[in-house]
C-alpha atoms as a PDB file:
ATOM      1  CA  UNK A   1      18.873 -11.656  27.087  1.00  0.00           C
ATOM      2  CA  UNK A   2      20.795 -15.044  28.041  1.00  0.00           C
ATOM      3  CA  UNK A   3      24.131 -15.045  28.467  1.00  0.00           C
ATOM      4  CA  UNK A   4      26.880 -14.811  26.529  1.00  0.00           C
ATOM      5  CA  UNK A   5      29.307 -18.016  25.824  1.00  0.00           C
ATOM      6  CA  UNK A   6      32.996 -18.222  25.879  1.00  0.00           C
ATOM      7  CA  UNK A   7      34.601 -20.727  23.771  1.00  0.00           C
ATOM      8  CA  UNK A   8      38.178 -21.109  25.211  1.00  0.00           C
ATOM      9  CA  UNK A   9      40.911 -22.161  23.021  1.00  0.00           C
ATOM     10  CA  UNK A  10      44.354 -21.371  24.148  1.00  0.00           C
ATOM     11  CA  UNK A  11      44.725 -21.100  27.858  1.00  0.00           C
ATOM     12  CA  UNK A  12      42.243 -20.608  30.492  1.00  0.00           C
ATOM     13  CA  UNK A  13      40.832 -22.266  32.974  1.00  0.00           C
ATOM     14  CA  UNK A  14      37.944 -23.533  30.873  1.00  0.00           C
ATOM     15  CA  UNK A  15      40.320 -25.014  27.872  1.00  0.00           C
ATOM     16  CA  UNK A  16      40.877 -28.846  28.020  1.00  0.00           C
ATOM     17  CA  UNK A  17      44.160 -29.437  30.065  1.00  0.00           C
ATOM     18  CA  UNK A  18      46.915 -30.709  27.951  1.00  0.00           C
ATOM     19  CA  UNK A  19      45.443 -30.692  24.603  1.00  0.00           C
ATOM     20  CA  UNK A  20      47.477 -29.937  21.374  1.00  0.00           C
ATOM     21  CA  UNK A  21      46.125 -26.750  19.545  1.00  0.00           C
ATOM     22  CA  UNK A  22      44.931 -28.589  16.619  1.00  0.00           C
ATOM     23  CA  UNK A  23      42.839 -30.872  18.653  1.00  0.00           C
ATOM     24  CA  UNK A  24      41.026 -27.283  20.854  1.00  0.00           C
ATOM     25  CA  UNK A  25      40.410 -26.268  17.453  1.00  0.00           C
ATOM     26  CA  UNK A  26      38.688 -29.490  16.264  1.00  0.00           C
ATOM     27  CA  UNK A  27      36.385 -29.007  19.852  1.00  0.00           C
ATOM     28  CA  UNK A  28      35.470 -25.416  18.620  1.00  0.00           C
ATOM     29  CA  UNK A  29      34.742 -26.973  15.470  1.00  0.00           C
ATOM     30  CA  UNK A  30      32.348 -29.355  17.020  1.00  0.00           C
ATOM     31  CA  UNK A  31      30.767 -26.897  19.516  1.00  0.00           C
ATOM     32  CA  UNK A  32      30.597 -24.525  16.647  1.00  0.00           C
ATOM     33  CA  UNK A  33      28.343 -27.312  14.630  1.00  0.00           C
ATOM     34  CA  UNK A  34      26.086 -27.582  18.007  1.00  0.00           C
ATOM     35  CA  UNK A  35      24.644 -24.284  17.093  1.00  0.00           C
ATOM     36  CA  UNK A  36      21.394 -23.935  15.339  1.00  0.00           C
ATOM     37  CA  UNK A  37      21.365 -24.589  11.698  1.00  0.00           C
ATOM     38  CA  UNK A  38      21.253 -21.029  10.327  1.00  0.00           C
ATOM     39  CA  UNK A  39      17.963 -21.398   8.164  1.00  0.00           C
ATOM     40  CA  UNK A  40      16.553 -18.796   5.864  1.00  0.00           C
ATOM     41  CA  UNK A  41      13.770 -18.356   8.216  1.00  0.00           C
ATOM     42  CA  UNK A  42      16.219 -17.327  11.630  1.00  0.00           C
ATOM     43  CA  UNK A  43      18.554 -15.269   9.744  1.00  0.00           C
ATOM     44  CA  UNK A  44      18.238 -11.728  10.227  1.00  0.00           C
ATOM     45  CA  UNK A  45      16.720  -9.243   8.192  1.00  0.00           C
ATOM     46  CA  UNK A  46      16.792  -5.504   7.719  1.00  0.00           C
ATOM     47  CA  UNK A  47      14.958  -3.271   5.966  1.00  0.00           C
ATOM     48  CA  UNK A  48      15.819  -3.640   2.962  1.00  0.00           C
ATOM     49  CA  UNK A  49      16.904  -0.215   0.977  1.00  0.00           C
ATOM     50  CA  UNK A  50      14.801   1.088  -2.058  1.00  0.00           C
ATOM     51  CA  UNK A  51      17.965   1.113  -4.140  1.00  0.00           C
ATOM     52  CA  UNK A  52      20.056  -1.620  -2.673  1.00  0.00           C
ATOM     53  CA  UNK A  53      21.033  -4.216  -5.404  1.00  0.00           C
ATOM     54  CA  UNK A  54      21.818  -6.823  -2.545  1.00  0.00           C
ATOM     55  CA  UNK A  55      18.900  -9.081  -2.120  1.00  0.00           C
ATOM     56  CA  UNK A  56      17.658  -8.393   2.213  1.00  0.00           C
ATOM     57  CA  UNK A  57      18.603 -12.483   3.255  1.00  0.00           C
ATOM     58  CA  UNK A  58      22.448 -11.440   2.564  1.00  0.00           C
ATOM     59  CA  UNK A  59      22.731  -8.508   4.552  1.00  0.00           C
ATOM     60  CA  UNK A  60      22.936  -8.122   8.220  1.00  0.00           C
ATOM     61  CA  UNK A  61      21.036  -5.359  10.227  1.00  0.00           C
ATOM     62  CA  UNK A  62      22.892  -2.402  11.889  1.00  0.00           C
ATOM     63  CA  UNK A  63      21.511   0.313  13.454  1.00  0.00           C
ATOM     64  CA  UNK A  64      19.293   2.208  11.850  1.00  0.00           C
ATOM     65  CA  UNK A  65      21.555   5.460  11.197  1.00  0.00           C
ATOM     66  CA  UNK A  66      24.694   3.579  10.159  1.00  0.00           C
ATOM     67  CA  UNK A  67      22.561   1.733   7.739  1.00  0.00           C
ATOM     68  CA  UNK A  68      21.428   5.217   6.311  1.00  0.00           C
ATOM     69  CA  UNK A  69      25.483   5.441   5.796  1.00  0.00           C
ATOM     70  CA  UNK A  70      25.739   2.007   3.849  1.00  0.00           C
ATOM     71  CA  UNK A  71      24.823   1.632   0.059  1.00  0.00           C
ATOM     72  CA  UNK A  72      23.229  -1.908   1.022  1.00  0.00           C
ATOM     73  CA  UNK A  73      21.524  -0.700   4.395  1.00  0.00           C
ATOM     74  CA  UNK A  74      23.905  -3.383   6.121  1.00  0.00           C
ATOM     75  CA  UNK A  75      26.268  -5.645   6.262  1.00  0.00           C
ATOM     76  CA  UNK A  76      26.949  -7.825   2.904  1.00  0.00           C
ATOM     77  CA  UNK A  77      26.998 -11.879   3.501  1.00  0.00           C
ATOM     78  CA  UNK A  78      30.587 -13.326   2.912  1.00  0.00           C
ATOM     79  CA  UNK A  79      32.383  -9.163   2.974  1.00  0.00           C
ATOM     80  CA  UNK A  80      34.589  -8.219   5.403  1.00  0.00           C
ATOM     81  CA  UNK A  81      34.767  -4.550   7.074  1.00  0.00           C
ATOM     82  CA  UNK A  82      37.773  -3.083   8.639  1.00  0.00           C
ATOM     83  CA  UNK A  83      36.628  -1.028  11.774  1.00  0.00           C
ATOM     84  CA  UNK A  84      38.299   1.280  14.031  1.00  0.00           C
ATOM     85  CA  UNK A  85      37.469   3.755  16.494  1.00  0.00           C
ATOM     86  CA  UNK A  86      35.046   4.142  19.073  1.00  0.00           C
ATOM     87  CA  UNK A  87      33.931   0.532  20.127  1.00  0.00           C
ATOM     88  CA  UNK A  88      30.179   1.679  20.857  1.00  0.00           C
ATOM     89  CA  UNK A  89      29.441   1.275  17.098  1.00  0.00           C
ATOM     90  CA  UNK A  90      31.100  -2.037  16.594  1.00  0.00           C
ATOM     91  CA  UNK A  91      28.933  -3.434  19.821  1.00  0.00           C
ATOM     92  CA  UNK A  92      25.828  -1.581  18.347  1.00  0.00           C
ATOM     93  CA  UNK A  93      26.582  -3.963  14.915  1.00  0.00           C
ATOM     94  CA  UNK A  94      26.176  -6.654  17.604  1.00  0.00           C
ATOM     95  CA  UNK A  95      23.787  -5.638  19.331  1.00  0.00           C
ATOM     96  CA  UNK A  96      21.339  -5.679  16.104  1.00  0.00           C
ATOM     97  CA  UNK A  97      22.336  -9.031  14.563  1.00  0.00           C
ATOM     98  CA  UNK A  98      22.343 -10.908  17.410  1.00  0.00           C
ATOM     99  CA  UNK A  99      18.910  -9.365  18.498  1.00  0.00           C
ATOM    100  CA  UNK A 100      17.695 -10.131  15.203  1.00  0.00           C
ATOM    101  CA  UNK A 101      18.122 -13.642  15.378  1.00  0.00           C
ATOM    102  CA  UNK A 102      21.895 -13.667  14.056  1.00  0.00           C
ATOM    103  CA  UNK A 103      24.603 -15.850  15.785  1.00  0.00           C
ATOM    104  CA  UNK A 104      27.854 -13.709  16.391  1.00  0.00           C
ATOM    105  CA  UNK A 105      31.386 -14.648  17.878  1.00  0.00           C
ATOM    106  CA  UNK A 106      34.227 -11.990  19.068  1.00  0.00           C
ATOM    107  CA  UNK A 107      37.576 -13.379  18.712  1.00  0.00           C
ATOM    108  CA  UNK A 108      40.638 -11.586  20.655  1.00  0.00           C
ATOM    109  CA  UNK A 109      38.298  -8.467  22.258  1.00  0.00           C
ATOM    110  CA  UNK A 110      39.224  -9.062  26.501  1.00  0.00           C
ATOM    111  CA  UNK A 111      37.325  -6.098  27.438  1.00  0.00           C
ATOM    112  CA  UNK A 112      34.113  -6.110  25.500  1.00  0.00           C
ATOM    113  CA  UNK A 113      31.252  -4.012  26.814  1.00  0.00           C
ATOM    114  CA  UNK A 114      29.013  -6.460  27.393  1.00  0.00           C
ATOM    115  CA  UNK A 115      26.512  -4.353  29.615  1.00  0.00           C
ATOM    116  CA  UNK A 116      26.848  -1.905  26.779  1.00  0.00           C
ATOM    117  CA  UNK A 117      25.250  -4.462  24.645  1.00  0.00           C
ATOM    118  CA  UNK A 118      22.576  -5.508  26.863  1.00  0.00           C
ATOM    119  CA  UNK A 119      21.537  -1.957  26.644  1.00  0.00           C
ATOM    120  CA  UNK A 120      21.645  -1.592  23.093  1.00  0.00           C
ATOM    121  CA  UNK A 121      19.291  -4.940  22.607  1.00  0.00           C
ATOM    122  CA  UNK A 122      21.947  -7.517  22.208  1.00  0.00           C
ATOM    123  CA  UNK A 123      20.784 -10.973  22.696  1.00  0.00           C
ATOM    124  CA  UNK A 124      24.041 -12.432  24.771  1.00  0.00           C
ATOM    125  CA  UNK A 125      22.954 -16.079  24.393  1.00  0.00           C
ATOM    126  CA  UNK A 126      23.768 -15.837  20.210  1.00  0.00           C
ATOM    127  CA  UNK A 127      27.345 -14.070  21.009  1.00  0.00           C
ATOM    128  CA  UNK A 128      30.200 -16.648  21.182  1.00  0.00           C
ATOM    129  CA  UNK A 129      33.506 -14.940  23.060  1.00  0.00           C
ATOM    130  CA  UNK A 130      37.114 -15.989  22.877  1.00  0.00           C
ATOM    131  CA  UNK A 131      39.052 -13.882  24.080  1.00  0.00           C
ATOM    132  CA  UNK A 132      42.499 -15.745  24.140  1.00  0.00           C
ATOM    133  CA  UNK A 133      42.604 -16.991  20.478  1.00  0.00           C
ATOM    134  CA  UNK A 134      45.844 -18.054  21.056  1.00  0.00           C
ATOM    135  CA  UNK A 135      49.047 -17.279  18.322  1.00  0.00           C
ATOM    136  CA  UNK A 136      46.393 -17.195  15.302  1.00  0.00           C
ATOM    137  CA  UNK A 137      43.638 -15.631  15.768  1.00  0.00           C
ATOM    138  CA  UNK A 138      42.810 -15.319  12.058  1.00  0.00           C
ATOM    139  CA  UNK A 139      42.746 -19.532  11.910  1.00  0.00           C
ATOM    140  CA  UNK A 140      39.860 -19.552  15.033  1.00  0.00           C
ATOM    141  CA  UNK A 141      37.586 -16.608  12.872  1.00  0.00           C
ATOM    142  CA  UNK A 142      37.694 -19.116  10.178  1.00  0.00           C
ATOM    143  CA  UNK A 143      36.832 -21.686  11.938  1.00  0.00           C
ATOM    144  CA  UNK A 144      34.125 -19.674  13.554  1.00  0.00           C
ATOM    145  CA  UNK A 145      32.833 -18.668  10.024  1.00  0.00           C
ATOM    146  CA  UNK A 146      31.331 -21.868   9.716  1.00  0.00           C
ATOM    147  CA  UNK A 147      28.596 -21.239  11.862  1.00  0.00           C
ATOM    148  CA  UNK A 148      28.117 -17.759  12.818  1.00  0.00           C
ATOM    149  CA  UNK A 149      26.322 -14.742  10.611  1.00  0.00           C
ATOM    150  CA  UNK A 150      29.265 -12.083  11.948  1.00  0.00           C
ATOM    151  CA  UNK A 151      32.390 -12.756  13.169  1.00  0.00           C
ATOM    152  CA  UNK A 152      34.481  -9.947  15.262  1.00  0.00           C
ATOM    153  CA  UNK A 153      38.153 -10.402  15.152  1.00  0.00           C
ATOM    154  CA  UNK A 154      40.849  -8.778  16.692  1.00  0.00           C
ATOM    155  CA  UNK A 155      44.143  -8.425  15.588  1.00  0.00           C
ATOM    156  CA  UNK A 156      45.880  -7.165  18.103  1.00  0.00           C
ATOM    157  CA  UNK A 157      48.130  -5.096  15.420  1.00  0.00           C
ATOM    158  CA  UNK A 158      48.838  -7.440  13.482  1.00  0.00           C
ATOM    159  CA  UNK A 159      49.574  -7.913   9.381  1.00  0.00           C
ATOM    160  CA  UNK A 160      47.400 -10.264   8.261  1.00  0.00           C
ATOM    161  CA  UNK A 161      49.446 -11.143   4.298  1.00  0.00           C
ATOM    162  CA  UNK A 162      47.002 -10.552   1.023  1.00  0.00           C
ATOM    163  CA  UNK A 163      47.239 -14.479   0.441  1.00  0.00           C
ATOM    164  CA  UNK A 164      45.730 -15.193   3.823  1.00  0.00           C
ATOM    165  CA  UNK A 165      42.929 -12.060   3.704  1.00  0.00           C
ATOM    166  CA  UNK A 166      42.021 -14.007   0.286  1.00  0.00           C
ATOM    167  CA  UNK A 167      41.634 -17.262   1.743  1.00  0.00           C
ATOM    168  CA  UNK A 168      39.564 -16.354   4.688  1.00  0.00           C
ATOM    169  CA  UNK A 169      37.384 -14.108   2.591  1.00  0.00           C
ATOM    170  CA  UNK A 170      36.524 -17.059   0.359  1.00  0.00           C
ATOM    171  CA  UNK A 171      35.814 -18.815   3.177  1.00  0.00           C
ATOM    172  CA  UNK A 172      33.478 -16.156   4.341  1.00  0.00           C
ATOM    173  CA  UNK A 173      31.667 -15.545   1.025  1.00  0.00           C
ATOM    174  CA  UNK A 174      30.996 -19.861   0.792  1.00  0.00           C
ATOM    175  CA  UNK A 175      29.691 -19.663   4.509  1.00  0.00           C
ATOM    176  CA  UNK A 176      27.323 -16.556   4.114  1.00  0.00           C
ATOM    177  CA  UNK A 177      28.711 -15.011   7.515  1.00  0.00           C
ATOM    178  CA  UNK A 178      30.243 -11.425   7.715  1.00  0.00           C
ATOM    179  CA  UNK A 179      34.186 -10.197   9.080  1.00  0.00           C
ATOM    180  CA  UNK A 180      34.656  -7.315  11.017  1.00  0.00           C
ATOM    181  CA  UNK A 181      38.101  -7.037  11.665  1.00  0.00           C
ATOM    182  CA  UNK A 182      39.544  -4.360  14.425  1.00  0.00           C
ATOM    183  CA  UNK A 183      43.082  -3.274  15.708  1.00  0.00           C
ATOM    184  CA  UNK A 184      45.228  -4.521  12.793  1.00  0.00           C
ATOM    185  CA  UNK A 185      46.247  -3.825   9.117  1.00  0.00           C
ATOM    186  CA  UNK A 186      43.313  -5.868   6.502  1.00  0.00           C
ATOM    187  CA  UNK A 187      44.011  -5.015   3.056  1.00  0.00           C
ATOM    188  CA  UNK A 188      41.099  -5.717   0.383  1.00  0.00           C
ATOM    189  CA  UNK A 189      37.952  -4.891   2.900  1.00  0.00           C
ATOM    190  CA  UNK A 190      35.089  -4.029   0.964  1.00  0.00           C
ATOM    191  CA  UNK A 191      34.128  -1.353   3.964  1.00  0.00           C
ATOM    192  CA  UNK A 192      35.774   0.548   6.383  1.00  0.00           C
ATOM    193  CA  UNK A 193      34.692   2.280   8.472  1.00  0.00           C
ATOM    194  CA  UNK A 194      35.679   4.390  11.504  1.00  0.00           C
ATOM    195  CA  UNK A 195      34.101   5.914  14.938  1.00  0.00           C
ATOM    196  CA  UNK A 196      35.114   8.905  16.829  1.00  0.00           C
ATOM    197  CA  UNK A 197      33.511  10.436  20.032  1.00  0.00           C
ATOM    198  CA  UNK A 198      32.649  14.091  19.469  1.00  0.00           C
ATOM    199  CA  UNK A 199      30.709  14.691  22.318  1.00  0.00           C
ATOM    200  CA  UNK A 200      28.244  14.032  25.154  1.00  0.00           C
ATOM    201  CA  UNK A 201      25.196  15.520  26.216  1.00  0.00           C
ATOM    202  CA  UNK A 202      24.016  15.982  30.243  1.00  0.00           C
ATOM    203  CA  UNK A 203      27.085  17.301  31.166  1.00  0.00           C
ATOM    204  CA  UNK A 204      27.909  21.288  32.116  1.00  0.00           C
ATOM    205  CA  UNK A 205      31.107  23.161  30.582  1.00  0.00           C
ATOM    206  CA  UNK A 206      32.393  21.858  34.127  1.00  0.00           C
ATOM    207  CA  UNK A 207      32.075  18.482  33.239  1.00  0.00           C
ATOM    208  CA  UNK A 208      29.500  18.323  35.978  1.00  0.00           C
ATOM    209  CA  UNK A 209      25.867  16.532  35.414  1.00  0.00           C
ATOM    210  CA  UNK A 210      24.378  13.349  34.327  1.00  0.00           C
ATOM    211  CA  UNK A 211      25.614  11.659  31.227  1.00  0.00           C
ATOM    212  CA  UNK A 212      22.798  10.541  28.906  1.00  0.00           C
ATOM    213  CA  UNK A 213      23.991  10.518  25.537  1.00  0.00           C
ATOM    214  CA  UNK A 214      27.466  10.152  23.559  1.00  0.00           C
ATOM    215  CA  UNK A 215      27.687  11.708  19.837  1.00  0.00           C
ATOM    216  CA  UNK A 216      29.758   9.903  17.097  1.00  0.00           C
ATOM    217  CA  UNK A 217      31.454  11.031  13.635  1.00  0.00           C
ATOM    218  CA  UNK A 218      31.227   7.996  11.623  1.00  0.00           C
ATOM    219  CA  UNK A 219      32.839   7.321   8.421  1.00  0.00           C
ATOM    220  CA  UNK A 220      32.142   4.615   5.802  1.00  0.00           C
ATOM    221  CA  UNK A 221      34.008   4.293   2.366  1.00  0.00           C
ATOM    222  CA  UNK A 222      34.419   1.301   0.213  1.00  0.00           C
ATOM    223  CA  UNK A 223      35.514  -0.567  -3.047  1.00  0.00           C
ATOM    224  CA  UNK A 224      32.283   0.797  -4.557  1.00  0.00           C
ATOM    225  CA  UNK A 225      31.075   4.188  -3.266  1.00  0.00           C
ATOM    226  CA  UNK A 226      33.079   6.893  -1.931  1.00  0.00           C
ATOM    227  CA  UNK A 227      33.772   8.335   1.281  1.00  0.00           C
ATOM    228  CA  UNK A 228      30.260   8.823   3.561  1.00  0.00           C
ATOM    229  CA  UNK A 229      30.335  10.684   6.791  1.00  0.00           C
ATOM    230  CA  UNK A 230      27.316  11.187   9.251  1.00  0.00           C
ATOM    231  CA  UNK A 231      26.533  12.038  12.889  1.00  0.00           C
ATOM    232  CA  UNK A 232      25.301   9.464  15.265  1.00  0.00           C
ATOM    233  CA  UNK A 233      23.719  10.275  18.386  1.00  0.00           C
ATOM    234  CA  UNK A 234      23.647   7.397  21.266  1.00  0.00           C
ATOM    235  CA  UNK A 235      20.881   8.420  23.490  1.00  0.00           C
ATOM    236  CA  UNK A 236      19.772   7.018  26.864  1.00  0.00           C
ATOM    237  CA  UNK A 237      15.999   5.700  26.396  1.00  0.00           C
ATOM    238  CA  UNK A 238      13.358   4.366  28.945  1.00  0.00           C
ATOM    239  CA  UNK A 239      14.301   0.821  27.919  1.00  0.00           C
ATOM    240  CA  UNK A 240      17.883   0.788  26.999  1.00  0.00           C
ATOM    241  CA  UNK A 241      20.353   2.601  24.210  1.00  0.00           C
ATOM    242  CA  UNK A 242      18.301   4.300  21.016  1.00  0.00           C
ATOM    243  CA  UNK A 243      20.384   5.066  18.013  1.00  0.00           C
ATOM    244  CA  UNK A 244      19.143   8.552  16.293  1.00  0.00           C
ATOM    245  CA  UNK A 245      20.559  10.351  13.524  1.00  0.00           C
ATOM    246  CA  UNK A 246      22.788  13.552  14.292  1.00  0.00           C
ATOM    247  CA  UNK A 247      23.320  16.796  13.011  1.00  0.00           C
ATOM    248  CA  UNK A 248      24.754  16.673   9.283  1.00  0.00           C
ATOM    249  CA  UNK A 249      28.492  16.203   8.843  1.00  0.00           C
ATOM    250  CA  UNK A 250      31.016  17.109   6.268  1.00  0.00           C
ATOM    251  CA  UNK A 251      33.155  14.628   4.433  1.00  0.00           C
ATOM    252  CA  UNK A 252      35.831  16.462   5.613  1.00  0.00           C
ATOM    253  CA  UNK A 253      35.480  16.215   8.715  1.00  0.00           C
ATOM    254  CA  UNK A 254      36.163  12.757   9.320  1.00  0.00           C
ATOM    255  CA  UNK A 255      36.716  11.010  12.716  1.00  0.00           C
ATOM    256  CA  UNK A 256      40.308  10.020  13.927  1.00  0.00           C
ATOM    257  CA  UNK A 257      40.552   6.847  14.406  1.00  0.00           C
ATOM    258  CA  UNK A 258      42.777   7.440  18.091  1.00  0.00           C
ATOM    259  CA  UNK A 259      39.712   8.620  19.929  1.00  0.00           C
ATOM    260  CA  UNK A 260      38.366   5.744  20.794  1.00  0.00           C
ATOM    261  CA  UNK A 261      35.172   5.121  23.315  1.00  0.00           C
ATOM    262  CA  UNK A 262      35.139   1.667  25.807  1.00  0.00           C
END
């Protein structure tokens, strides 16, 4: 499992006293080319789909039912994906690069469930956390795009201008690494998708019991294929977090993105 690093950059009692912002950002630069060359042989691999015109070494595993839900069966090298909603999908994303071999950093997240990950299979030695990205947070991703197969950055509600979302995917695209991007407005991702809690098994009507599963609505829809919606059951197993498929869902009936699971 390993455990998880945090790369300070503005702030904090780790971050070089002192130090102009340009010069933390050249040390992130430098501890991001410390990590592991990522090689054809360590990069993750997922089953790759019967249909999928993206060759396997660009895409990044997910679970197993929210691949079902994407045309490539993951997540496309150098795309970005707007996400919102319940957070136990976005750390399940996690959870599978990273414990495929994948190198992932989480830029702006404080509260990230990393238990939550543990459970789910996440590897916490390959996940990179910053959690005070200081004024730019979209400047660190990039930066972190350099040597990381997925990137998490969040925006905190912030804008981010077409000129800049251009740039950075460019960036992402040369580097072969994946965006998610959370809490924030990202025009031009290539897939969005959102979460919603809509229910829990173990519990009574009363609310009484022992909790040992969570359901999700899930909904994918991107430049390319229209909108996808599917049920996602998060059950507890003997070894940690299994991801099954759920019972069929409607297109219509697609999650808001204000219920949101920590």
């Amino acid at each position: 499992m390993g455990e998880v690093a945090e790369f300070p950059v503005e702030g904090g009692s780790q971050a070089p006293a002192g130090l102009p912002r340009q010069e933390r950002l050249e040390a992130l630069r430098r501890q991001i080319a410390a990590i592991p060359v990522r090689g054809e042989s360590a990069r993750p691999r997922p089953a790759e789909p019967a249909t999928s015109p993206v060759p396997v070494d660009r895409l990044l595993p997910v679970p197993e039912p929210l691949a079902r839900l994407l045309p490539d069966g993951g997540l496309v090298r150098g795309s970005v994906v707007s996400f919102s909603g319940a957070m136990s999908l976005l750390i399940g994303v996690l959870a599978s690069a990273t414990a495929a071999g994948g190198h992932a950093a989480v830029v702006g997240h404080r509260r990230l469930g990393l238990l939550a990950a543990a459970e789910m299979g996440a590897e916490l030695s390959r996940i990179a956390l910053i959690p005070e990205p200081g004024p730019d947070p979209v400047e660190v991703a990039a930066v972190l795009l350099d040597g990381m197969d997925l990137v998490v950055l969040g925006l905190g509600g912030a804008v981010v201008p077409p000129a800049r979302t251009r740039a950075v995917v460019a960036r992402a695209r040369s580097k072969g690494a994946a965006l998610m991007v959370t809490d924030g407005r990202w025009d031009g991702a290539h897939v969005r998708l959102e979460a919603a809690v809509h229910g829990y098994r173990g519990l009574s009507a009363s609310a009484r019991g022992r909790l040992c599963g969570t359901g999700l609505s899930v909904r994918a829809q991107g430049r390319a294929f229209q909108p996808r919606v599917a049920r996602i059951d998060l059950c507890a197993g003997r070894t940690g977090v299994e991801w099954r498929p759920g019972e069929p869902a409607r297109v219509g009936s697609a999650p808001r993105p204000a219920e949101v699971a920590r």
